[in-house]
N, C-alpha and C. Protein backbone atom coordinates (compact mmCIF):
# COMPACT_ATOMS: atom_id res chain seq x y z
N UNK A 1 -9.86 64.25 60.92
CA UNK A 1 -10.60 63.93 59.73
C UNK A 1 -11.35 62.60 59.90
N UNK A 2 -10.57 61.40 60.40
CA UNK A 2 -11.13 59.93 60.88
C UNK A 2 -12.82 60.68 61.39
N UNK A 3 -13.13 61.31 62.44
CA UNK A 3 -14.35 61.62 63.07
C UNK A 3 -15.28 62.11 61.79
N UNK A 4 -14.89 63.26 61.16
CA UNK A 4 -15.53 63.78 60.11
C UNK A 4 -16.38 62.45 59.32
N UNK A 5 -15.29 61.91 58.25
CA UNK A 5 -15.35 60.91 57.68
C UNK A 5 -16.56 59.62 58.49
N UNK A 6 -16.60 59.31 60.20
CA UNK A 6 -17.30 58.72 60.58
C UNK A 6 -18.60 59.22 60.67
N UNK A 7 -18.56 59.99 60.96
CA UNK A 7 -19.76 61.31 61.16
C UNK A 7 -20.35 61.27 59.88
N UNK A 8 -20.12 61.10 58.66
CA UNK A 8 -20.59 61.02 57.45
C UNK A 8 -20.51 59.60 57.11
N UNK A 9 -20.23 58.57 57.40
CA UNK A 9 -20.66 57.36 57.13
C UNK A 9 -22.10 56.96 56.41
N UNK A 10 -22.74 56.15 55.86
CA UNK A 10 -23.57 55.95 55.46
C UNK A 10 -24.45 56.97 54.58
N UNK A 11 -24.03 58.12 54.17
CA UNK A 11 -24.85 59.07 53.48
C UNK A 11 -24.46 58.40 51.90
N UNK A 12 -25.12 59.03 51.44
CA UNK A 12 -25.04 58.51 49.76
C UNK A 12 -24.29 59.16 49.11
N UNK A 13 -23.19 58.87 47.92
CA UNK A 13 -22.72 58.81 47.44
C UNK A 13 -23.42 59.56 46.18
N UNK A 14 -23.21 61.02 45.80
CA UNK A 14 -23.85 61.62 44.75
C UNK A 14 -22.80 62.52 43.88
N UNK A 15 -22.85 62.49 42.65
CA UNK A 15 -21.65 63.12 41.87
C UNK A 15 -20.45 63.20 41.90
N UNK A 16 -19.48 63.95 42.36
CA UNK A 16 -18.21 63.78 43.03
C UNK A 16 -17.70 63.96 43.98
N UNK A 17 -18.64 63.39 45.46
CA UNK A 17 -18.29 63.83 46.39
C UNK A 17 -19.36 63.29 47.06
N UNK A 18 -19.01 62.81 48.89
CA UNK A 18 -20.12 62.25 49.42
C UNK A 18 -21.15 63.80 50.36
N UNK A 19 -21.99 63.18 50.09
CA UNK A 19 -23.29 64.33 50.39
C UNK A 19 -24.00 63.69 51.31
N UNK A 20 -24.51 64.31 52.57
CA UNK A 20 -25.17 64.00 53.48
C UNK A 20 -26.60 64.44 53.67
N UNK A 21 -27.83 63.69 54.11
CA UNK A 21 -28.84 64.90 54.60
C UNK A 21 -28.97 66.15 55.20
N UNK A 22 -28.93 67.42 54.83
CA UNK A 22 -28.35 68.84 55.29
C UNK A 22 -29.74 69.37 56.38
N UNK A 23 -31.33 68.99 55.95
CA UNK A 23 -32.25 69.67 56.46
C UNK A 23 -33.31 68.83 56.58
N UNK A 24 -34.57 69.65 57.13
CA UNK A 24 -35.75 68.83 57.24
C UNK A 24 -36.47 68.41 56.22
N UNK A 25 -36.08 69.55 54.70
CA UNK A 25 -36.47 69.47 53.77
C UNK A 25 -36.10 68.06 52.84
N UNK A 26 -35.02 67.81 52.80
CA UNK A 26 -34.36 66.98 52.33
C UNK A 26 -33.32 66.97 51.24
N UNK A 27 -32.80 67.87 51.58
CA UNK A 27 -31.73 68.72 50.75
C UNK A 27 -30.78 68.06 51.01
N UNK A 28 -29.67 68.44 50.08
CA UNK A 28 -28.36 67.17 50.30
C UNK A 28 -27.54 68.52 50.24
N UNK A 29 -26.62 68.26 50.74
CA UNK A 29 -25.12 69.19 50.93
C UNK A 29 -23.50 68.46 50.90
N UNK A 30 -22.40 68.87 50.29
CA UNK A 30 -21.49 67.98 50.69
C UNK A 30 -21.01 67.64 52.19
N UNK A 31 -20.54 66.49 52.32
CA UNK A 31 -20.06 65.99 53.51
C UNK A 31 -18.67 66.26 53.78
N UNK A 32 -19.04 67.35 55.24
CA UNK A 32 -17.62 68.13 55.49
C UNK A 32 -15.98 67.26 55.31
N UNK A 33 -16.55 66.20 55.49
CA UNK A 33 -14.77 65.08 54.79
C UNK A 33 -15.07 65.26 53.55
N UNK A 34 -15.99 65.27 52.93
CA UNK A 34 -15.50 65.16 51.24
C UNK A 34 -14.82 66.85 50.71
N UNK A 35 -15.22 68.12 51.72
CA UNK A 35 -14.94 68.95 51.56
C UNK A 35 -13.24 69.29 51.98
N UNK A 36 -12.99 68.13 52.12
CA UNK A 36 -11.53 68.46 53.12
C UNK A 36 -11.60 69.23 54.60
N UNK A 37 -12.20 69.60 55.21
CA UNK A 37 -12.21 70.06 56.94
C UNK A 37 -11.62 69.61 57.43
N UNK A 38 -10.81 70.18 58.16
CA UNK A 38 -9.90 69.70 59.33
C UNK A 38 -11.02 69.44 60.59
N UNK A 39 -10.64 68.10 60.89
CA UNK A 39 -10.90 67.69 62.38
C UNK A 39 -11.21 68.54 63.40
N UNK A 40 -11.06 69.69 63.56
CA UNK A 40 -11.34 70.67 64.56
C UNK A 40 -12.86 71.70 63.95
N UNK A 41 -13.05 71.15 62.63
CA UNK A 41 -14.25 72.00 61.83
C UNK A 41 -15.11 70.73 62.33
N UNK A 42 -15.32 70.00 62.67
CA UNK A 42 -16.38 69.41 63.17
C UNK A 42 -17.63 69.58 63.53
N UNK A 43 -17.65 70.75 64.49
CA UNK A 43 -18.49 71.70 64.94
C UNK A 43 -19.63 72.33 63.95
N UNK A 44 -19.05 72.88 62.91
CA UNK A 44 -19.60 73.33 61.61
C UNK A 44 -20.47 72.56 60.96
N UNK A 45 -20.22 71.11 61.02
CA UNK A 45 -20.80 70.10 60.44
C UNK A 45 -22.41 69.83 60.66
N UNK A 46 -22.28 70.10 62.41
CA UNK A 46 -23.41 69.57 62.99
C UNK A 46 -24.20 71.10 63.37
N UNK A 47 -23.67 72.26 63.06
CA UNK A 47 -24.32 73.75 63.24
C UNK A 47 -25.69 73.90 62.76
N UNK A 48 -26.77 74.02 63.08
CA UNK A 48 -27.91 74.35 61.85
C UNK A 48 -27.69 75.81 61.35
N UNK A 49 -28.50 76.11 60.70
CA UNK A 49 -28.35 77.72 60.00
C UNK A 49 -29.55 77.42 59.04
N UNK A 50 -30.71 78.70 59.64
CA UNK A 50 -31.97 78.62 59.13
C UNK A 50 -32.10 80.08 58.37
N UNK A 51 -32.53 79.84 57.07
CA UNK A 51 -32.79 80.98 56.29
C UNK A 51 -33.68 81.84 56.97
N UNK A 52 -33.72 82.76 57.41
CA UNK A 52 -34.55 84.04 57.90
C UNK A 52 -35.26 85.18 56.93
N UNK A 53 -34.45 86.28 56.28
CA UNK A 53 -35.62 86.91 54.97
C UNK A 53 -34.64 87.55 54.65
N UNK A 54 -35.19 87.93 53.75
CA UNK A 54 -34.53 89.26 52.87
C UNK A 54 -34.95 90.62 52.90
N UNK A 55 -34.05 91.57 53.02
CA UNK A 55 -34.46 92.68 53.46
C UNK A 55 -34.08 93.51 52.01
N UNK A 56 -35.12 94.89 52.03
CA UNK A 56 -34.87 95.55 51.24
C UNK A 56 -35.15 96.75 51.84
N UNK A 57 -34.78 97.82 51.22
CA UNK A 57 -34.85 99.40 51.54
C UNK A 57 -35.74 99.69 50.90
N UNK A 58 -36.59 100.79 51.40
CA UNK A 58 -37.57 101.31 50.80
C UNK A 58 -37.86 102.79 51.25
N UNK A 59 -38.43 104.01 49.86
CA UNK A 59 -38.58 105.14 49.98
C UNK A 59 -40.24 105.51 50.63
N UNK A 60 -41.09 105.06 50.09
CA UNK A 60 -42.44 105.25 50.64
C UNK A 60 -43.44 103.71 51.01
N UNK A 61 -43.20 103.94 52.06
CA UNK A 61 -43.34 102.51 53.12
C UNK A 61 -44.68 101.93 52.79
N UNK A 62 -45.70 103.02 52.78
CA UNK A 62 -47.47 102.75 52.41
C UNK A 62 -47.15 102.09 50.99
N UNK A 63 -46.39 102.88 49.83
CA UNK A 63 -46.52 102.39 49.04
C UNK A 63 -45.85 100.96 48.26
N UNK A 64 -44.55 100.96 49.24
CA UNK A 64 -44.38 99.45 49.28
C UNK A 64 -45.04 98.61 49.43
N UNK A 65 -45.53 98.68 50.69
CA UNK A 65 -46.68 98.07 51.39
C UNK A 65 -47.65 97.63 50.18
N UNK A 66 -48.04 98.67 49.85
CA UNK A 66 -49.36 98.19 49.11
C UNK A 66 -49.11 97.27 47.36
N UNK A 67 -47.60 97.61 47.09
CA UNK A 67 -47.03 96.70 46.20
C UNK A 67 -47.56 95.48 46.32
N UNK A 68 -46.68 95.15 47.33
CA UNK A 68 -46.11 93.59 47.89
C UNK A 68 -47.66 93.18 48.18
N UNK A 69 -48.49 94.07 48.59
CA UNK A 69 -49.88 93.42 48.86
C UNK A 69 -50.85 92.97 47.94
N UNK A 70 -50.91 93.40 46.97
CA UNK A 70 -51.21 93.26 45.36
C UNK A 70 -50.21 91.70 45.01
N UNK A 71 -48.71 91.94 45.19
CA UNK A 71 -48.87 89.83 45.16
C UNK A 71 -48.94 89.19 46.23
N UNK A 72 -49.69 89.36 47.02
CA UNK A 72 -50.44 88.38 47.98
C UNK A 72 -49.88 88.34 49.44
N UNK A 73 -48.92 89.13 49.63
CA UNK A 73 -48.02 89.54 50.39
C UNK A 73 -49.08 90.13 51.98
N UNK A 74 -49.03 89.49 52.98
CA UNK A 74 -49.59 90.59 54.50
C UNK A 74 -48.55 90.79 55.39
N UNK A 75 -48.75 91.60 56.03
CA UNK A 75 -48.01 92.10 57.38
C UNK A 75 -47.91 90.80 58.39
N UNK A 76 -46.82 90.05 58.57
CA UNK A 76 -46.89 89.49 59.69
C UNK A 76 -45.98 90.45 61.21
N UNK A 77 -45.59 91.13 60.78
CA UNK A 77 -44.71 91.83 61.57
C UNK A 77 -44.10 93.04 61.65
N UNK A 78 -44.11 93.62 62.68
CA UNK A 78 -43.66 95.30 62.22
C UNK A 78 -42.72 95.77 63.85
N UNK A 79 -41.76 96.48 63.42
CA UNK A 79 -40.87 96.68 64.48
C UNK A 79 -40.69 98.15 64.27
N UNK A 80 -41.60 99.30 65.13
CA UNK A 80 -41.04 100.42 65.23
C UNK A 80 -39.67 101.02 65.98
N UNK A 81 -39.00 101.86 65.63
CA UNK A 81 -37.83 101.69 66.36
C UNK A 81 -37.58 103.29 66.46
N UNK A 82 -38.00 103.70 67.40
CA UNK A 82 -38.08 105.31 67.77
C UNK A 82 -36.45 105.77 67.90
N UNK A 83 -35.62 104.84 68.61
CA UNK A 83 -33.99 105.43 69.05
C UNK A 83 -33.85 105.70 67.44
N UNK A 84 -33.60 104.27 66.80
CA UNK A 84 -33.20 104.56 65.26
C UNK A 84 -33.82 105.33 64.28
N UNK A 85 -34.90 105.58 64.27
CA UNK A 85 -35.82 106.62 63.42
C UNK A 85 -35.95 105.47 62.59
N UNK A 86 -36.65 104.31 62.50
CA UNK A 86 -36.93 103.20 61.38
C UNK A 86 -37.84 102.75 61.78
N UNK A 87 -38.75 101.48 60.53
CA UNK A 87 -39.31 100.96 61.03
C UNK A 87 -39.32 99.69 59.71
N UNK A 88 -38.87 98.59 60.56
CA UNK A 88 -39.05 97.21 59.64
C UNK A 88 -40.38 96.67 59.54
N UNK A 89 -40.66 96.70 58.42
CA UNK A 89 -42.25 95.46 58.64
C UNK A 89 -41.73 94.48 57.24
N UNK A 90 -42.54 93.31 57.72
CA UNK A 90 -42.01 91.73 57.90
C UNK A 90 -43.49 91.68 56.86
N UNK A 91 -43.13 91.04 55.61
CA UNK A 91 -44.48 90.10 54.84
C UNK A 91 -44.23 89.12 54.45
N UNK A 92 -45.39 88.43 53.79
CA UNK A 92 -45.34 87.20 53.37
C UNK A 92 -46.49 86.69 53.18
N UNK A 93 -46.49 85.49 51.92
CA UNK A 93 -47.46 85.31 51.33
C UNK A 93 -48.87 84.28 52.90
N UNK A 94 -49.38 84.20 52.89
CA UNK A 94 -50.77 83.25 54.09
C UNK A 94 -49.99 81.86 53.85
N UNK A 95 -49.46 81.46 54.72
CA UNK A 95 -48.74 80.44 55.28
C UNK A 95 -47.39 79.92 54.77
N UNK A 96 -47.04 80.66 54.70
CA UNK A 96 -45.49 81.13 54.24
C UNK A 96 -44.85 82.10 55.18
N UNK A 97 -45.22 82.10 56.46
CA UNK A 97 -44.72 83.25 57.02
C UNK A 97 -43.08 83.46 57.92
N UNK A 98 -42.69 82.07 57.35
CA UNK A 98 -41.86 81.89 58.02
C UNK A 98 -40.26 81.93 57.06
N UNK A 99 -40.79 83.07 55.72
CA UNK A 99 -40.11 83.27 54.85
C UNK A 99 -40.39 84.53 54.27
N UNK A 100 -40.48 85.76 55.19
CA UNK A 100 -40.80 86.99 54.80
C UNK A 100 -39.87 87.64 53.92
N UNK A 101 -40.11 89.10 53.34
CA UNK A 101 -39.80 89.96 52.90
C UNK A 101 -39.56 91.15 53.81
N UNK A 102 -38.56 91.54 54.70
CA UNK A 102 -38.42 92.51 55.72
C UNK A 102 -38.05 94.03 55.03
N UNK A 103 -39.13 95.13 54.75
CA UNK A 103 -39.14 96.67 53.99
C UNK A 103 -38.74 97.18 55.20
N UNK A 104 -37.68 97.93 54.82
CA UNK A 104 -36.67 98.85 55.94
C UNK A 104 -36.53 100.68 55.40
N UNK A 105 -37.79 100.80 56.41
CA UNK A 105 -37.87 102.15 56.00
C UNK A 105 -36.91 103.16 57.15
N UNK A 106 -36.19 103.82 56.82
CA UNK A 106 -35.69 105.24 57.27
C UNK A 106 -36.77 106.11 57.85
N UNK A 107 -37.43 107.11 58.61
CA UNK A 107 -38.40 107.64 58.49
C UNK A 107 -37.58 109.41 58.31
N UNK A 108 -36.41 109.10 58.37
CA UNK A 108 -36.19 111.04 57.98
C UNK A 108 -35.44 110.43 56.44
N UNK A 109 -36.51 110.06 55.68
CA UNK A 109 -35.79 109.81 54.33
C UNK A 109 -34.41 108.60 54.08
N UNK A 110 -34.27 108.52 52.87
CA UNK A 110 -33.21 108.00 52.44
C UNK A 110 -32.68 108.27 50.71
N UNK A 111 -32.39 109.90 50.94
CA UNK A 111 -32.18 110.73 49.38
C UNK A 111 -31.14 109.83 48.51
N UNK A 112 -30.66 108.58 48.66
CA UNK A 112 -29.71 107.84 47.74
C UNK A 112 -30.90 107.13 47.19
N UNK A 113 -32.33 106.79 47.51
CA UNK A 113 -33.17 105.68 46.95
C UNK A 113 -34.04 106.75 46.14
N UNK A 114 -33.60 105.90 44.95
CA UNK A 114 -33.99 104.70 44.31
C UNK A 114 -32.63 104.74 43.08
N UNK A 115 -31.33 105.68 43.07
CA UNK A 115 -30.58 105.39 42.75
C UNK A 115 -29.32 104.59 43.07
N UNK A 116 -28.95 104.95 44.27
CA UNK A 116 -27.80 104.20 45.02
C UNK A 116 -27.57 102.31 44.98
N UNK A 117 -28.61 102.11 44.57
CA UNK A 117 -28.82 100.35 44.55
C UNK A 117 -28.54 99.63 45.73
N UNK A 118 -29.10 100.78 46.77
CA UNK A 118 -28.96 100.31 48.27
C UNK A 118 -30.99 99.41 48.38
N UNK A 119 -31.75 99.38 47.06
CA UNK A 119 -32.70 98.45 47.59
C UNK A 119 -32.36 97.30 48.40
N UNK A 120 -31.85 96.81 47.91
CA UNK A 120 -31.53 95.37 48.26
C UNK A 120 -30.39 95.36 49.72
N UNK A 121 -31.07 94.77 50.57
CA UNK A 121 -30.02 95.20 51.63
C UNK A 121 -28.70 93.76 52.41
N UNK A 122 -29.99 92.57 52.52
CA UNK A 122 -28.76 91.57 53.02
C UNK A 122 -29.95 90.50 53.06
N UNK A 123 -28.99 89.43 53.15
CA UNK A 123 -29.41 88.02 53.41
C UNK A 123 -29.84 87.99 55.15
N UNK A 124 -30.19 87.23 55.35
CA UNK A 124 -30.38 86.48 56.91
C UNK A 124 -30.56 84.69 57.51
N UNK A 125 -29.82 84.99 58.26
CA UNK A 125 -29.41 83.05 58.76
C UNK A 125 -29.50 83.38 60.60
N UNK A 126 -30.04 82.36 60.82
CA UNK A 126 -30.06 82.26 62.30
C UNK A 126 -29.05 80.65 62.67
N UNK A 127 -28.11 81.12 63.26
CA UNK A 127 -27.25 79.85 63.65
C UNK A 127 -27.23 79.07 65.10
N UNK A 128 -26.94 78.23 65.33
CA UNK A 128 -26.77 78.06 66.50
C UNK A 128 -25.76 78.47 67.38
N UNK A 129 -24.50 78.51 66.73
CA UNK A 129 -23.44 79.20 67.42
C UNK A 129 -22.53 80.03 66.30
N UNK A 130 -23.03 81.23 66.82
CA UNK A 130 -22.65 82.42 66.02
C UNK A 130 -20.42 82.85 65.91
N UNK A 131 -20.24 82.37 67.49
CA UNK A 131 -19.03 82.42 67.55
C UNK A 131 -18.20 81.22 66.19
N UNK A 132 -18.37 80.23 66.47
CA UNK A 132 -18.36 78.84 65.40
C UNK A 132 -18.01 79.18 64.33
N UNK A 133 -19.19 79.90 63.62
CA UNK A 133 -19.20 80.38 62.70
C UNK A 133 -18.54 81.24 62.33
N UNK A 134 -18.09 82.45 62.88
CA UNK A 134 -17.62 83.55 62.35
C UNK A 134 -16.43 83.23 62.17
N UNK A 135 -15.96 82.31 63.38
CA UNK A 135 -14.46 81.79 63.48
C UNK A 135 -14.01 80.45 62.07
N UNK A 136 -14.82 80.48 61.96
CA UNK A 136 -15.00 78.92 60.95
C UNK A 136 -14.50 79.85 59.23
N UNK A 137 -15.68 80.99 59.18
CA UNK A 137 -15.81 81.78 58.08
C UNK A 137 -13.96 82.69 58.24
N UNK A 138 -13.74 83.00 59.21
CA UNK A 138 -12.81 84.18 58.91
C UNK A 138 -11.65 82.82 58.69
N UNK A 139 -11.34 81.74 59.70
CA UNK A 139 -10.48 81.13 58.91
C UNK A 139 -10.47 80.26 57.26
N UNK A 140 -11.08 80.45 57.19
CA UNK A 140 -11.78 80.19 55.40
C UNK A 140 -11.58 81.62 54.30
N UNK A 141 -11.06 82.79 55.20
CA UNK A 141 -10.40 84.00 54.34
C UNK A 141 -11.76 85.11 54.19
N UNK A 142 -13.07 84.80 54.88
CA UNK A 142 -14.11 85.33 55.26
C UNK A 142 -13.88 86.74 55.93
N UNK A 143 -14.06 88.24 55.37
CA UNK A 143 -13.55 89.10 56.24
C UNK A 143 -15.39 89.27 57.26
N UNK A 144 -14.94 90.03 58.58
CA UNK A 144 -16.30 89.17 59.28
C UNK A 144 -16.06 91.12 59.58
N UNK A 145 -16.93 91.61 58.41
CA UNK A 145 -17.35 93.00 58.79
C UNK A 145 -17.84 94.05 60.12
N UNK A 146 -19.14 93.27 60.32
CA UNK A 146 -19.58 93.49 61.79
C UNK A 146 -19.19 92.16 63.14
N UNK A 147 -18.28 92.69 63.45
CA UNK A 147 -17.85 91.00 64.24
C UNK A 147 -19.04 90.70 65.20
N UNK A 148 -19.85 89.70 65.86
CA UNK A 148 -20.59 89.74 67.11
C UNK A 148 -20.17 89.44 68.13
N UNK A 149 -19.96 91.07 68.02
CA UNK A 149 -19.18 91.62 69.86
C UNK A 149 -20.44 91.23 71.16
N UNK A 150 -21.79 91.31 70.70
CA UNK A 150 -22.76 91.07 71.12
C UNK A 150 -23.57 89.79 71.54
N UNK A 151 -22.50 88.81 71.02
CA UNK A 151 -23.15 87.70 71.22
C UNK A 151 -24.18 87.12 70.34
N UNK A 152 -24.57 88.16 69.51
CA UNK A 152 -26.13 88.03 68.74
C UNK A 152 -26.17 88.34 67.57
N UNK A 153 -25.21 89.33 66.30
CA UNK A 153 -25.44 89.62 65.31
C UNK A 153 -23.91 90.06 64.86
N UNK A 154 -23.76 89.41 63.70
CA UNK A 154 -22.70 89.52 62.58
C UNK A 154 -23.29 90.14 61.54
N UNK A 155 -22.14 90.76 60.39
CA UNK A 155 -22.57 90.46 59.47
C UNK A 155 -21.12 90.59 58.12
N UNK A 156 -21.65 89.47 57.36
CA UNK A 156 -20.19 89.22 56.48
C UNK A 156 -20.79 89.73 55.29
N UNK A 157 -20.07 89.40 53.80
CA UNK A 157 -20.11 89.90 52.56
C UNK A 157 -19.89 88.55 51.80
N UNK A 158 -20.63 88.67 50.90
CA UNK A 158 -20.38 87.20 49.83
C UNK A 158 -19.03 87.57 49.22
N UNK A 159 -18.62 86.85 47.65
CA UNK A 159 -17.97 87.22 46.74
C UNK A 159 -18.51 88.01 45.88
N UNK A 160 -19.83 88.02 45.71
CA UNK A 160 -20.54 89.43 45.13
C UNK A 160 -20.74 90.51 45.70
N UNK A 161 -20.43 90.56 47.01
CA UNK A 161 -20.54 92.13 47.94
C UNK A 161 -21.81 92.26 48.34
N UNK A 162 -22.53 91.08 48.36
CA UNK A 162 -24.01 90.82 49.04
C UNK A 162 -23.80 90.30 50.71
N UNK A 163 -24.75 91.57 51.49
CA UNK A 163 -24.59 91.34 52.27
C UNK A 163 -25.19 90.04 53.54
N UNK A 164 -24.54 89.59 54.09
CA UNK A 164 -25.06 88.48 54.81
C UNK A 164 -25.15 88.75 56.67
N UNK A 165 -26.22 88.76 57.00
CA UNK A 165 -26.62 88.68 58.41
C UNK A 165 -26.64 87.85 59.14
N UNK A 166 -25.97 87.03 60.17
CA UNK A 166 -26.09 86.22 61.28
C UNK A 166 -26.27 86.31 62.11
N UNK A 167 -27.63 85.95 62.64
CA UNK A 167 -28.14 85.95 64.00
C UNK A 167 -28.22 84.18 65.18
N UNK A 168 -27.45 84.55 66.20
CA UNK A 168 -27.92 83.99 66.91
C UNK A 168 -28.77 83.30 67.53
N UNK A 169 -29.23 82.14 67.21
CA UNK A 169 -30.33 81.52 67.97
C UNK A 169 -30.60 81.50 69.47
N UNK A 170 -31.91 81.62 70.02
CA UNK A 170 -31.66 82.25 71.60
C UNK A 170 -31.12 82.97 71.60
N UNK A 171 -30.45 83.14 73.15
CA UNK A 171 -29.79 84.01 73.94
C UNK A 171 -28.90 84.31 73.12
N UNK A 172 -28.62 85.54 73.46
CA UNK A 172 -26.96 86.47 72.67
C UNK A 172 -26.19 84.92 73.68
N UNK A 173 -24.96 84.98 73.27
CA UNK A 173 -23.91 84.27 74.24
C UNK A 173 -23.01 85.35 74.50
N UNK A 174 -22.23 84.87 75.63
CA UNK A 174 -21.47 85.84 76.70
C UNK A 174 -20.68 86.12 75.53
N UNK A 175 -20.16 87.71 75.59
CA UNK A 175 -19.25 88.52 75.11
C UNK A 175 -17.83 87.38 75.13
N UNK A 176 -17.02 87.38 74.20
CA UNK A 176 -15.81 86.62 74.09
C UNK A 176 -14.91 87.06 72.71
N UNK A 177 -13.67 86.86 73.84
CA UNK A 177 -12.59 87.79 72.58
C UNK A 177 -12.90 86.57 71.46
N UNK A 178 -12.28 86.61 70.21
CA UNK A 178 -11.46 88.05 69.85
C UNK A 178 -12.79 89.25 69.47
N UNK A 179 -13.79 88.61 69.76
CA UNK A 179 -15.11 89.41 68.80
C UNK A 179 -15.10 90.67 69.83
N UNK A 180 -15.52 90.62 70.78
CA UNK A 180 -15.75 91.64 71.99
C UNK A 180 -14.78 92.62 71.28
N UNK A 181 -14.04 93.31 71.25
CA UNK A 181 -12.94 93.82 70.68
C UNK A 181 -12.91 94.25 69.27
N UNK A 182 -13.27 93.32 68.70
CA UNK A 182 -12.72 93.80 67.52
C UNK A 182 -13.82 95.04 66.80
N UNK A 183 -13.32 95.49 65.81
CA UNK A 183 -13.88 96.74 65.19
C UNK A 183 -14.35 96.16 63.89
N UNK A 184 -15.43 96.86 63.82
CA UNK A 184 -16.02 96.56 62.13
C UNK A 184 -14.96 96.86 61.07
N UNK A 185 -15.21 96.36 59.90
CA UNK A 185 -14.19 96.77 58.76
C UNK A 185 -15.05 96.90 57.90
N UNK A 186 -14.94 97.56 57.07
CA UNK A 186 -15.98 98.19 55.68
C UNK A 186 -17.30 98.47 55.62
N UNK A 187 -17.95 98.00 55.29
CA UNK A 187 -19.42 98.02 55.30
C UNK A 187 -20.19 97.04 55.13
N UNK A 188 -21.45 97.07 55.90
CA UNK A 188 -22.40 96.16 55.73
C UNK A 188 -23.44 95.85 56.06
C-alpha cells in the first residue's frame, strides 16, 4: 500500500477521497490507495483503458445506415466477414471518428430483432494488459465470461448485465494459464 499511496502523492484532494489525473482529457478518478488496493494491484493503477464504441445489432443494415446518416453519422469503417456471415460497419459523426457507433449485421437474418432487446450489444475498452485486468476484475468477484484464451479479447458483464468487451492493445500476448484453458461461462 506504502507504493500505492506514493504513487498518488501530490494529486488533489477532492470530496472524500484522494483523486488523481486519470486521462488526457483531464478527468479525475479515485486514487487506487484511497480505494483500498492491495500493493500487488499496482499494476491496475498505471493500466490505460481507452473507450472504443458501442455496438448495436441491427435488422436492415442499408436502413440503419441511412438512419445514423440523417444525424450526421459516415462510414469510417466496415469489416466484411464471409467465415461468420456478418458484417460490422463503424460510424461517426466528421471528426469524431475515434468514437464510433459499430451496426452488427447478421446477413442470414436475426428473427429475435427487434424484439429480443438484443439491439444493444456491448461496451468496448482497449487495455494495455488484458491478462492484468481480467485477473484484477475476477479477483474483485468479476465473473470473466469470455476469458482471453487468445491473448486479445475478453468479455465481462456489468451489474446491469451490460455487456463489456476488452481488447488488447497491440499484439494478442502469448497464450497463459489460467485463461488458455478456461471455458466461457454464460453469455456475452
Amino acid at each position: 500500500m506504502a507504493l500505492l499511496a506514493a504513487a498518488c502523492a501530490g494529486y488533489p484532494a477532492r470530496g472524500c477521497g484522494t483523486y488523481r489525473l486519470f486521462d488526457r482529457f483531464g478527468c479525475f478518478a479515485p486514487c487506487p490507495a484511497a480505494l483500498g488496493w492491495r500493493e500487488d494491484d499496482r499494476r491496475i493503477a498505471t493500466m490505460t483503458l481507452t473507450y472504443l464504441h458501442t455496438m448495436v445489432r441491427v435488422k436492415d443494415l442499408e436502413a440503419s445506415m441511412a438512419f445514423y446518416a440523417l444525424l450526421g453519422l459516415r462510414e469510417t469503417r466496415r469489416i466484411d466477414n464471409d467465415k461468420g456471415r456478418f458484417s460490422l460497419v463503424f460510424m461517426a459523426p466528421p471528426g469524431q471518428e475515434d468514437c464510433p457507433v459499430e451496426l452488427t449485421y447478421n446477413w442470414d437474418g436475426d428473427a429475435g430483432l427487434p424484439s429480443d432487446s438484443r439491439h444493444f450489444g456491448h461496451l468496448a475498452y482497449r487495455t494495455s494488459d488484458i491478462y492484468a485486468l481480467c485477473q484484477h476484475l475476477m479477483d474483485n468477484g468479476v465473473t470473466i465470461n469470455r476469458p482471453p484464451r487468445d491473448g486479445h479479447m475478453a468479455f465481462v458483464r456489468s451489474p446491469d448485465n451490460i455487456s463489456i468487451e476488452l481488447l488488447q492493445e497491440g499484439d494478442n500476448l502469448p497464450p497463459a494459464e489460467p485463461w488458455a484453458s478456461m471455458d466461457n461461462t454464460g453469455h456475452w
